[in-house]
C-alpha atoms as a PDB file:
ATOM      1  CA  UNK A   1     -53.591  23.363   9.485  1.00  0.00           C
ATOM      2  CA  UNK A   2     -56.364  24.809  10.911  1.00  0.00           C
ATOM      3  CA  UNK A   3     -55.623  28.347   9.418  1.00  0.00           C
ATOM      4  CA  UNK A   4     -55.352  27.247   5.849  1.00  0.00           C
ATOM      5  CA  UNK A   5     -58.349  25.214   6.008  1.00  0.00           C
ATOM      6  CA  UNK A   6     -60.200  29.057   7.096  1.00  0.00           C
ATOM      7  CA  UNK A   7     -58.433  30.598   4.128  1.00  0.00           C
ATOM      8  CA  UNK A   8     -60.038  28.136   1.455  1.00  0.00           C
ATOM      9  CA  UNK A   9     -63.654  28.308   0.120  1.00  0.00           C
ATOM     10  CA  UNK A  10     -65.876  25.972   2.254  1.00  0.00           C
ATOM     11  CA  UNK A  11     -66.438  23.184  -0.031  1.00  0.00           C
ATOM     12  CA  UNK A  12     -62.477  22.225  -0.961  1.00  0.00           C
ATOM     13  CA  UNK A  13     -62.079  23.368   3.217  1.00  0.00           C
ATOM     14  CA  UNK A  14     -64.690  20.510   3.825  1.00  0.00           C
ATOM     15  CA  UNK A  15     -63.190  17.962   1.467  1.00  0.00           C
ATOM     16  CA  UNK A  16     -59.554  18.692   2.792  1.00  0.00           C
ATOM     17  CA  UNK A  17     -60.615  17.937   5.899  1.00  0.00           C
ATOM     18  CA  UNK A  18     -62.605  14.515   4.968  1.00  0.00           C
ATOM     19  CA  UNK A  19     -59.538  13.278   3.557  1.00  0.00           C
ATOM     20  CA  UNK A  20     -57.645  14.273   6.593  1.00  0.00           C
ATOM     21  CA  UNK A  21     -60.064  12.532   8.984  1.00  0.00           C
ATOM     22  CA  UNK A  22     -60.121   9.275   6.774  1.00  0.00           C
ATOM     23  CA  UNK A  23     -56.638   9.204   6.725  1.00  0.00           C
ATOM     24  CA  UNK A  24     -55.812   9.509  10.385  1.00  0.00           C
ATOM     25  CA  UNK A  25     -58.810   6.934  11.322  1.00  0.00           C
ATOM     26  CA  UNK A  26     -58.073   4.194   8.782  1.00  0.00           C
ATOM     27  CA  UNK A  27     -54.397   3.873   9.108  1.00  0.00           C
ATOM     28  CA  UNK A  28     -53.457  -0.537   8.920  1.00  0.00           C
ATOM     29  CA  UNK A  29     -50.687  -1.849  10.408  1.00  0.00           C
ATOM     30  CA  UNK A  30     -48.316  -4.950   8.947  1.00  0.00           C
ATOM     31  CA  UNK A  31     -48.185  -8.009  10.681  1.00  0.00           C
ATOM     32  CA  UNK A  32     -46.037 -11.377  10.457  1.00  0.00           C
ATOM     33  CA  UNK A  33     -45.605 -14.530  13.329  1.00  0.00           C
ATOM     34  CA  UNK A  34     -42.177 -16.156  13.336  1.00  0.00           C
ATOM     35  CA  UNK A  35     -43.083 -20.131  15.040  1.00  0.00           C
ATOM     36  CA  UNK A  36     -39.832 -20.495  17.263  1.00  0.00           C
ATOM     37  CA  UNK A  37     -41.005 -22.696  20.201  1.00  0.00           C
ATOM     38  CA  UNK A  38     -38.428 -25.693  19.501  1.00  0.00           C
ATOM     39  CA  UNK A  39     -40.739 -28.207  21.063  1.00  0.00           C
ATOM     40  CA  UNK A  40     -44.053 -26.800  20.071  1.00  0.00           C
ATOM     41  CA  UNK A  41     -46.430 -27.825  17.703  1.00  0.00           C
ATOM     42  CA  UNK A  42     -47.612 -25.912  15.021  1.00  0.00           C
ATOM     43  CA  UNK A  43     -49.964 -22.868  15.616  1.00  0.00           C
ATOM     44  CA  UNK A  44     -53.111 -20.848  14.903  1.00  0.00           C
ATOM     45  CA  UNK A  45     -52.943 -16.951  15.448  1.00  0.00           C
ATOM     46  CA  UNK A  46     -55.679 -15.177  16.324  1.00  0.00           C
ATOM     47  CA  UNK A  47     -56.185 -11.633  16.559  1.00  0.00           C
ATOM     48  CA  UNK A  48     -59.347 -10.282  18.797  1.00  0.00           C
ATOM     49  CA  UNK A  49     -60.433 -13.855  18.845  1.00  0.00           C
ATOM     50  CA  UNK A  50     -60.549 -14.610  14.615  1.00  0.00           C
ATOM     51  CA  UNK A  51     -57.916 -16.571  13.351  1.00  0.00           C
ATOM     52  CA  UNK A  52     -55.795 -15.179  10.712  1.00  0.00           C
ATOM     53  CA  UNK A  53     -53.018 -18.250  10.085  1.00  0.00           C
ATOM     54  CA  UNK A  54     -53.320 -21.834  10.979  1.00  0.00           C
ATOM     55  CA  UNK A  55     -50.849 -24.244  11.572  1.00  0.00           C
ATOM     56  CA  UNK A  56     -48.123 -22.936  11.264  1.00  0.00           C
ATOM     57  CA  UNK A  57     -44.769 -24.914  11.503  1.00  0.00           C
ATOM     58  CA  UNK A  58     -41.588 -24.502  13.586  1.00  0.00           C
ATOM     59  CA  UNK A  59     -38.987 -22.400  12.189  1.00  0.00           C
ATOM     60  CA  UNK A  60     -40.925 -20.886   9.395  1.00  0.00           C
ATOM     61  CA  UNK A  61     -42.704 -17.195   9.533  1.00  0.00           C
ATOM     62  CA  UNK A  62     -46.185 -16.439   8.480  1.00  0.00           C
ATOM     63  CA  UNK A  63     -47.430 -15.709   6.029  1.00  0.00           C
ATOM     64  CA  UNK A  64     -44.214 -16.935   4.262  1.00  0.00           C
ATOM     65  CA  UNK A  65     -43.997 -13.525   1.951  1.00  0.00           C
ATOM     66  CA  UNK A  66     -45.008  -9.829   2.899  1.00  0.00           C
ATOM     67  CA  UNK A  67     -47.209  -8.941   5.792  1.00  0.00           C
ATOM     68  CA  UNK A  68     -50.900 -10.013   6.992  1.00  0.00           C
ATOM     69  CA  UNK A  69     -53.081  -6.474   7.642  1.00  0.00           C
ATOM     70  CA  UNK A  70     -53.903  -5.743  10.846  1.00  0.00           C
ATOM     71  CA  UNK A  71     -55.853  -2.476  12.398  1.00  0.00           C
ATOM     72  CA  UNK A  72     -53.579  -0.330  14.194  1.00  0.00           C
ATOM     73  CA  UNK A  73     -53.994   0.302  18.009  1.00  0.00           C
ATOM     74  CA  UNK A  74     -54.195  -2.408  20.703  1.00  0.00           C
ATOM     75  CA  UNK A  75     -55.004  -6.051  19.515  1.00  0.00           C
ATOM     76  CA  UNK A  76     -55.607  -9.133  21.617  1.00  0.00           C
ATOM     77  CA  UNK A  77     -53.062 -11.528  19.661  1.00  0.00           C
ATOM     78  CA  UNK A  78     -53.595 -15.211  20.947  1.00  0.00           C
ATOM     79  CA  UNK A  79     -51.596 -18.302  19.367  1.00  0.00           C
ATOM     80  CA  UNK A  80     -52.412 -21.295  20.208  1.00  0.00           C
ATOM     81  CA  UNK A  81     -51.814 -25.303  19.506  1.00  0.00           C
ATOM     82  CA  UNK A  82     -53.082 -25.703  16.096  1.00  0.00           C
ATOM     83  CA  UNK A  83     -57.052 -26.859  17.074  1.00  0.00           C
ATOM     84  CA  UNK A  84     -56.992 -25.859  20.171  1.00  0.00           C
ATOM     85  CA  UNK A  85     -58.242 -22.984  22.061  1.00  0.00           C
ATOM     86  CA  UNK A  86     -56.291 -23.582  25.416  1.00  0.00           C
ATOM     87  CA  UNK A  87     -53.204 -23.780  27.213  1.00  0.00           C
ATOM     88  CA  UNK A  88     -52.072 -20.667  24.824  1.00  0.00           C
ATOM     89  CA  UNK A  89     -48.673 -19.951  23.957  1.00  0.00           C
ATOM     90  CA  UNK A  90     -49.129 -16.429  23.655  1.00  0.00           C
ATOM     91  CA  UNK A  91     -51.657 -14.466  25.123  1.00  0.00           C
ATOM     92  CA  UNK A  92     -51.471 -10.903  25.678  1.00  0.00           C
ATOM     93  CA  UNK A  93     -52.644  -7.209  23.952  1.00  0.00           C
ATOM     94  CA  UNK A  94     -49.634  -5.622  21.807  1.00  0.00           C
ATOM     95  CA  UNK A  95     -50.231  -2.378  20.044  1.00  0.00           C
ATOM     96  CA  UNK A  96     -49.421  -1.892  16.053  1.00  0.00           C
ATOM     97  CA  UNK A  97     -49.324   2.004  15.179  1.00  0.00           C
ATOM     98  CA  UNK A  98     -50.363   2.636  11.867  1.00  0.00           C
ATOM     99  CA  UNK A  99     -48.020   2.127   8.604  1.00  0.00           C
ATOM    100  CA  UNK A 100     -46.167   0.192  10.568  1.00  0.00           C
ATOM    101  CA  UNK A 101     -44.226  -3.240   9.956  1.00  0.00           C
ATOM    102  CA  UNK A 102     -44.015  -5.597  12.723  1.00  0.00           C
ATOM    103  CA  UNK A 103     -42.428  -8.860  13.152  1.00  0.00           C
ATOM    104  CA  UNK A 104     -43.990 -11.010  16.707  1.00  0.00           C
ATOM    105  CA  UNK A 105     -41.507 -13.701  17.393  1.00  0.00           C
ATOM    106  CA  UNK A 106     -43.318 -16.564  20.191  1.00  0.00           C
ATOM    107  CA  UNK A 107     -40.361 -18.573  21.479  1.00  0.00           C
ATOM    108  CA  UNK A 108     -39.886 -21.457  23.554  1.00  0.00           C
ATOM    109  CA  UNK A 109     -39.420 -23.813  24.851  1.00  0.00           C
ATOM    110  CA  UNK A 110     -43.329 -24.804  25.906  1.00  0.00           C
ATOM    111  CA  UNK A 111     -42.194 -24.236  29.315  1.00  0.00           C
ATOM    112  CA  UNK A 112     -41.398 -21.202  29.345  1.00  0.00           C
ATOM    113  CA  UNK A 113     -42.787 -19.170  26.064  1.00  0.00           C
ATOM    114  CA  UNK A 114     -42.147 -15.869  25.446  1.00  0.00           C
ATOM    115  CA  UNK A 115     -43.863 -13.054  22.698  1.00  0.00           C
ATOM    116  CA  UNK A 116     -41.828 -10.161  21.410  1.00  0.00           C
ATOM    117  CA  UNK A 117     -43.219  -7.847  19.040  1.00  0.00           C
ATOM    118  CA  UNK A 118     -40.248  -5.930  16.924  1.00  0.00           C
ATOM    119  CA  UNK A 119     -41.107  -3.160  14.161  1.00  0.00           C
ATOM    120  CA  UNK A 120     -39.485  -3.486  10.632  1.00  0.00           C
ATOM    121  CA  UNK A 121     -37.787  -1.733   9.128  1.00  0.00           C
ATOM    122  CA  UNK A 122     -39.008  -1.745   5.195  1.00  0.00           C
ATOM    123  CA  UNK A 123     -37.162   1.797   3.837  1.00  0.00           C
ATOM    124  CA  UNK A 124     -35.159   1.483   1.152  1.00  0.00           C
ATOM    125  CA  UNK A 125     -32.040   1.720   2.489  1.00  0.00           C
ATOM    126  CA  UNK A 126     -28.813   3.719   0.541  1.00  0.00           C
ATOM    127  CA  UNK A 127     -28.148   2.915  -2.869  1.00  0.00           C
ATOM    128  CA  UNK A 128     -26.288  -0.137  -3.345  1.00  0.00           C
ATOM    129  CA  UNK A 129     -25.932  -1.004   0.422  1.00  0.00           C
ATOM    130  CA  UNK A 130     -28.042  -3.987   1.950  1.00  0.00           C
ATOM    131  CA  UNK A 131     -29.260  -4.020   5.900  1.00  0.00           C
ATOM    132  CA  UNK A 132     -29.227  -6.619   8.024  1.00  0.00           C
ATOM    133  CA  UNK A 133     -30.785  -7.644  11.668  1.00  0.00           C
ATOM    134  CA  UNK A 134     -30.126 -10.512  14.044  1.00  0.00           C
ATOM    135  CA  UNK A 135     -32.911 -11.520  15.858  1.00  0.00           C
ATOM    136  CA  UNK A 136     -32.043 -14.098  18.658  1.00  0.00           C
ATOM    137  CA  UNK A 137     -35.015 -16.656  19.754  1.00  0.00           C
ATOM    138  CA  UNK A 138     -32.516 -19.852  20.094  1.00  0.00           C
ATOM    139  CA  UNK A 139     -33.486 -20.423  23.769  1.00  0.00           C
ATOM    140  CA  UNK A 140     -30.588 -23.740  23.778  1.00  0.00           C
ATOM    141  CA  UNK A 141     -27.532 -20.752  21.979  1.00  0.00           C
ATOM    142  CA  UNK A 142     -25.239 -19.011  23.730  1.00  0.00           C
ATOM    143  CA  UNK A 143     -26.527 -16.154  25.506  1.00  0.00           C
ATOM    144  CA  UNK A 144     -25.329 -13.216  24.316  1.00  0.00           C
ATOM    145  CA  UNK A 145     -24.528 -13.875  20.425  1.00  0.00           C
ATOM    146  CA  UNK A 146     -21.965 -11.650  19.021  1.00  0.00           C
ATOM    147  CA  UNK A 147     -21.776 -10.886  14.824  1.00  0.00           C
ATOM    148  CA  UNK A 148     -19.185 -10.607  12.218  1.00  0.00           C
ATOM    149  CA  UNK A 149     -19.673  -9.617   8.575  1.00  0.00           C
ATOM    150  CA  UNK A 150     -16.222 -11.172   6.833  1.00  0.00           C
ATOM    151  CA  UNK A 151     -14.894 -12.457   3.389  1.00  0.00           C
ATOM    152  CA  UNK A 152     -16.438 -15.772   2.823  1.00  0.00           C
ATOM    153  CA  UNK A 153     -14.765 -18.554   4.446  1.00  0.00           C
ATOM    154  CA  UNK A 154     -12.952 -15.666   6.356  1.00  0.00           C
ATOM    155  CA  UNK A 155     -12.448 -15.991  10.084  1.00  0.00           C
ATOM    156  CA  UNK A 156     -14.197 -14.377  12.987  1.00  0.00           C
ATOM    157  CA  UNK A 157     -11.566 -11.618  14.539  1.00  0.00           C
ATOM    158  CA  UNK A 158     -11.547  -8.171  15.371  1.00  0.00           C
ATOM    159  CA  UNK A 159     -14.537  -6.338  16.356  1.00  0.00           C
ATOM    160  CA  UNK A 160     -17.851  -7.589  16.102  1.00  0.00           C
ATOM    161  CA  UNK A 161     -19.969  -6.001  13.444  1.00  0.00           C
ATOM    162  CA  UNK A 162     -22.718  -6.438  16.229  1.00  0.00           C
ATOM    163  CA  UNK A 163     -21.858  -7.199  19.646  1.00  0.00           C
ATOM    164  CA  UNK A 164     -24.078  -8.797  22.588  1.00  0.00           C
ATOM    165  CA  UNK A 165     -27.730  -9.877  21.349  1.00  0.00           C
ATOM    166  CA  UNK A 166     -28.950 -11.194  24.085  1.00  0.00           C
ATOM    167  CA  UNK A 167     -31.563 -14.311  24.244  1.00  0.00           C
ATOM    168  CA  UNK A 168     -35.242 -12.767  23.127  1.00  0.00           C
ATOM    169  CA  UNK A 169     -34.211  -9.727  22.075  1.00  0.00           C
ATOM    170  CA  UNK A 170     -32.976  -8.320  18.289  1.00  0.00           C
ATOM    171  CA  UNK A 171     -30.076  -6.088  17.048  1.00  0.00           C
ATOM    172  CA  UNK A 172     -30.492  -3.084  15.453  1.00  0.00           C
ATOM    173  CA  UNK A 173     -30.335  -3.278  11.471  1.00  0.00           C
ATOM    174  CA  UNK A 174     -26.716  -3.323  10.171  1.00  0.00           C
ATOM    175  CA  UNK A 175     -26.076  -1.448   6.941  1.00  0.00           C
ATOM    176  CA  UNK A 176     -23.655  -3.732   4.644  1.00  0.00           C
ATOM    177  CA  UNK A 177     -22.560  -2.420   1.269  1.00  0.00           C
ATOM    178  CA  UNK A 178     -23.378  -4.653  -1.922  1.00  0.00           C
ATOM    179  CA  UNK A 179     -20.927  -8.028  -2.046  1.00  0.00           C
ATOM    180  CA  UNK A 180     -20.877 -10.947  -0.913  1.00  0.00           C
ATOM    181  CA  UNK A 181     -20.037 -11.840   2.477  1.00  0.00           C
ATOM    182  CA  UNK A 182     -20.483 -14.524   5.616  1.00  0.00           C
ATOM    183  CA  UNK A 183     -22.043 -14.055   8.652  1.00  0.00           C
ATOM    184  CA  UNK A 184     -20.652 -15.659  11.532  1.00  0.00           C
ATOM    185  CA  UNK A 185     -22.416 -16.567  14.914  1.00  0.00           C
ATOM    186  CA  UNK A 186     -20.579 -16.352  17.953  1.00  0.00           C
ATOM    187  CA  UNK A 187     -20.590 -16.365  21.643  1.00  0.00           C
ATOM    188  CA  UNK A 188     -20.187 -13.058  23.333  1.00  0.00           C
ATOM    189  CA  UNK A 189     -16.318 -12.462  23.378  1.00  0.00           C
ATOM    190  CA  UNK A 190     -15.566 -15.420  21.618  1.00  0.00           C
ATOM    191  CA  UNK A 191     -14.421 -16.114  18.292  1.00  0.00           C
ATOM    192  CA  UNK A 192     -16.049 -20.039  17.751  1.00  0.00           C
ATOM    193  CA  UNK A 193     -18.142 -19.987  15.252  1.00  0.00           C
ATOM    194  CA  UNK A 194     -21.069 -21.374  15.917  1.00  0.00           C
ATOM    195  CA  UNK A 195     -23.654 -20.187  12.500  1.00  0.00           C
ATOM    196  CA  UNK A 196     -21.769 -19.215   9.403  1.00  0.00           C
ATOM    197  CA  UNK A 197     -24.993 -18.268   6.610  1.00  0.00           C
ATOM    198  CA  UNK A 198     -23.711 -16.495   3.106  1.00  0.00           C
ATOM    199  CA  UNK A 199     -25.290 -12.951   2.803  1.00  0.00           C
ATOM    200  CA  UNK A 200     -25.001 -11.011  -0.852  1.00  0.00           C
ATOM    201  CA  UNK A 201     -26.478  -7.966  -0.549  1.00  0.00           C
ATOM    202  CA  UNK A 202     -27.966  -6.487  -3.671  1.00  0.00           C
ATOM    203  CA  UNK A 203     -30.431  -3.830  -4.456  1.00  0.00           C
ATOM    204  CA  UNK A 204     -31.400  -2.693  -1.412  1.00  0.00           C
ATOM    205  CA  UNK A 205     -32.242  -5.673   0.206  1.00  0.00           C
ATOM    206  CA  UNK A 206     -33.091  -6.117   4.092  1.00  0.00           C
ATOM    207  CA  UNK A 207     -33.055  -9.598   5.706  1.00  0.00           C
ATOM    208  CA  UNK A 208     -33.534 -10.665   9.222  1.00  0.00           C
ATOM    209  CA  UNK A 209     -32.085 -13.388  10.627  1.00  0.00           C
ATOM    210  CA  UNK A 210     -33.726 -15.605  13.491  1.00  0.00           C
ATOM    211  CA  UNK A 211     -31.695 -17.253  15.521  1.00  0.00           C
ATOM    212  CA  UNK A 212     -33.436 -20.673  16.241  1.00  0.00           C
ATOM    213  CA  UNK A 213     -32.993 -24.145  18.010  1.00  0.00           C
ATOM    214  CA  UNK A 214     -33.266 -27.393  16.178  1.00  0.00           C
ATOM    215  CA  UNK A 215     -36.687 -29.329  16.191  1.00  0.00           C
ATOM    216  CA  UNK A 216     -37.238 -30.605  19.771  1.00  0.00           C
ATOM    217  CA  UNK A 217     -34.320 -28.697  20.999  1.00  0.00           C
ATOM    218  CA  UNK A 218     -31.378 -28.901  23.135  1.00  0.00           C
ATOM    219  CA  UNK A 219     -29.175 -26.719  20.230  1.00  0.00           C
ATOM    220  CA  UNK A 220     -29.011 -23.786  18.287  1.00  0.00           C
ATOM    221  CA  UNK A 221     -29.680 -24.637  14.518  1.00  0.00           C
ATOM    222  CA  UNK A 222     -26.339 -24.241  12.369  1.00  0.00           C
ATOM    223  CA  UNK A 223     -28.639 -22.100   9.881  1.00  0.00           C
ATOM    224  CA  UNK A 224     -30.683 -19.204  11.072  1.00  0.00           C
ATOM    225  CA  UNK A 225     -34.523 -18.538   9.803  1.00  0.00           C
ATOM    226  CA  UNK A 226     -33.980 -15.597   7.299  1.00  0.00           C
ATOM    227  CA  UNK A 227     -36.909 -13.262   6.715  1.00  0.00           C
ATOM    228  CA  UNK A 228     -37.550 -10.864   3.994  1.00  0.00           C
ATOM    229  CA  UNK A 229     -38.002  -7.057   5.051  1.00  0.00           C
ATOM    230  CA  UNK A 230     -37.481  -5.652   1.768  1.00  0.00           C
ATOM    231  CA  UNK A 231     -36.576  -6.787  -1.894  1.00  0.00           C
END
């Protein structure tokens, strides 16, 4: 880069370069919470000690369309109790590179919480085709979760579309051509379905499903939290 830059006259060199600089050094990241302590109450999120959200239910994602800004590079992201500055259920210093989309799931139960911090995926994916991820936060489910993409009201058999999501950790994104279909839910190796949620892909959409408990918990919910990546 360096060469060109000695090859133009010094004023558009100097300018080239500004733009350069500005674009490296500003560079945001995306940023949404998924709530999926079972037995929690709702939350603030703070980020280097400002909040951002405030309560914040259960089962529900924040902010509840697109992405909050956040600078890219190392962050101290706290959530806590709505009201409350102590007894934290997340405390701890993820990094966001820049033009990147993250989704930070806190789980429960209070316990025994947990933060994971996943990056989106928000490209457009082929024409026609849909994507889909499985995120799995249900700390009462079956441990690991298998998936099948079928017919509605078909059966889970075969292979699994995706296969062993284990508890607190997410699948890769599935590419699923335009229809309609159900997922199913399932224990690892097992055909019993334990979630079946309609998915019609259309237009390029992405959705992420969170696998949660019920309020209080002792069960996986019947119906997962879906997110919106893209369309």
């Amino acid at each position: 880069m360096f060469r060109m830059l000695r090859s133009l006259p010094f004023a558009l060199a100097l300018a080239a370069l500004s733009i350069f600089a500005a674009s490296c050094g500003s560079s945001n990241s995306k940023f949404r919470l998924v709530h999926a302590i079972p037995d929690g109450q709702a939350v603030d999120v703070l980020i280097d000690g400002k909040t951002v959200e405030s309560a914040v239910a259960f089962d529900s994602v924040t902010p509840s369309s697109g992405y909050l800004s956040v600078s890219s590079g190392t962050r101290h992201l706290q959530v806590f109790p709505t009201g409350t500055t102590t007894n934290a259920y997340f405390d701890g210093n993820p990094s966001f590179s820049g033009g990147t989309s993250y989704t930070f799931v806190v789980g429960g139960p209070t316990t025994n919480t947990f933060g994971t911090l996943l990056t989106d995926n928000n490209a457009t994916p082929t024409s026609g085709d849909g994507e889909l991820r499985v995120i799995h936060a249900s700390p009462s489910g079956p441990t690991p979760v298998d998936v099948y993409v079928v017919s509605p009201g078909a059966p889970a058999s075969g292979t699994p579309s995706i296969s062993g999501i284990v508890y607190q950790n997410a699948s890769t994104y599935l590419n699923i051509p335009a229809g309609s279909f159900d997922v199913l839910i399932t224990p690892n190796g097992l055909t019993a379905v334990d979630i079946r949620e309609s998915f019609a892909p259309s237009n390029g959409q992405i959705r992420t499903f969170v696998l949660v408990d019920v309020q209080g918990g002792g069960s996986m919910a019947s119906s997962p939290l879906v997110l919106n990546d893209l369309n």
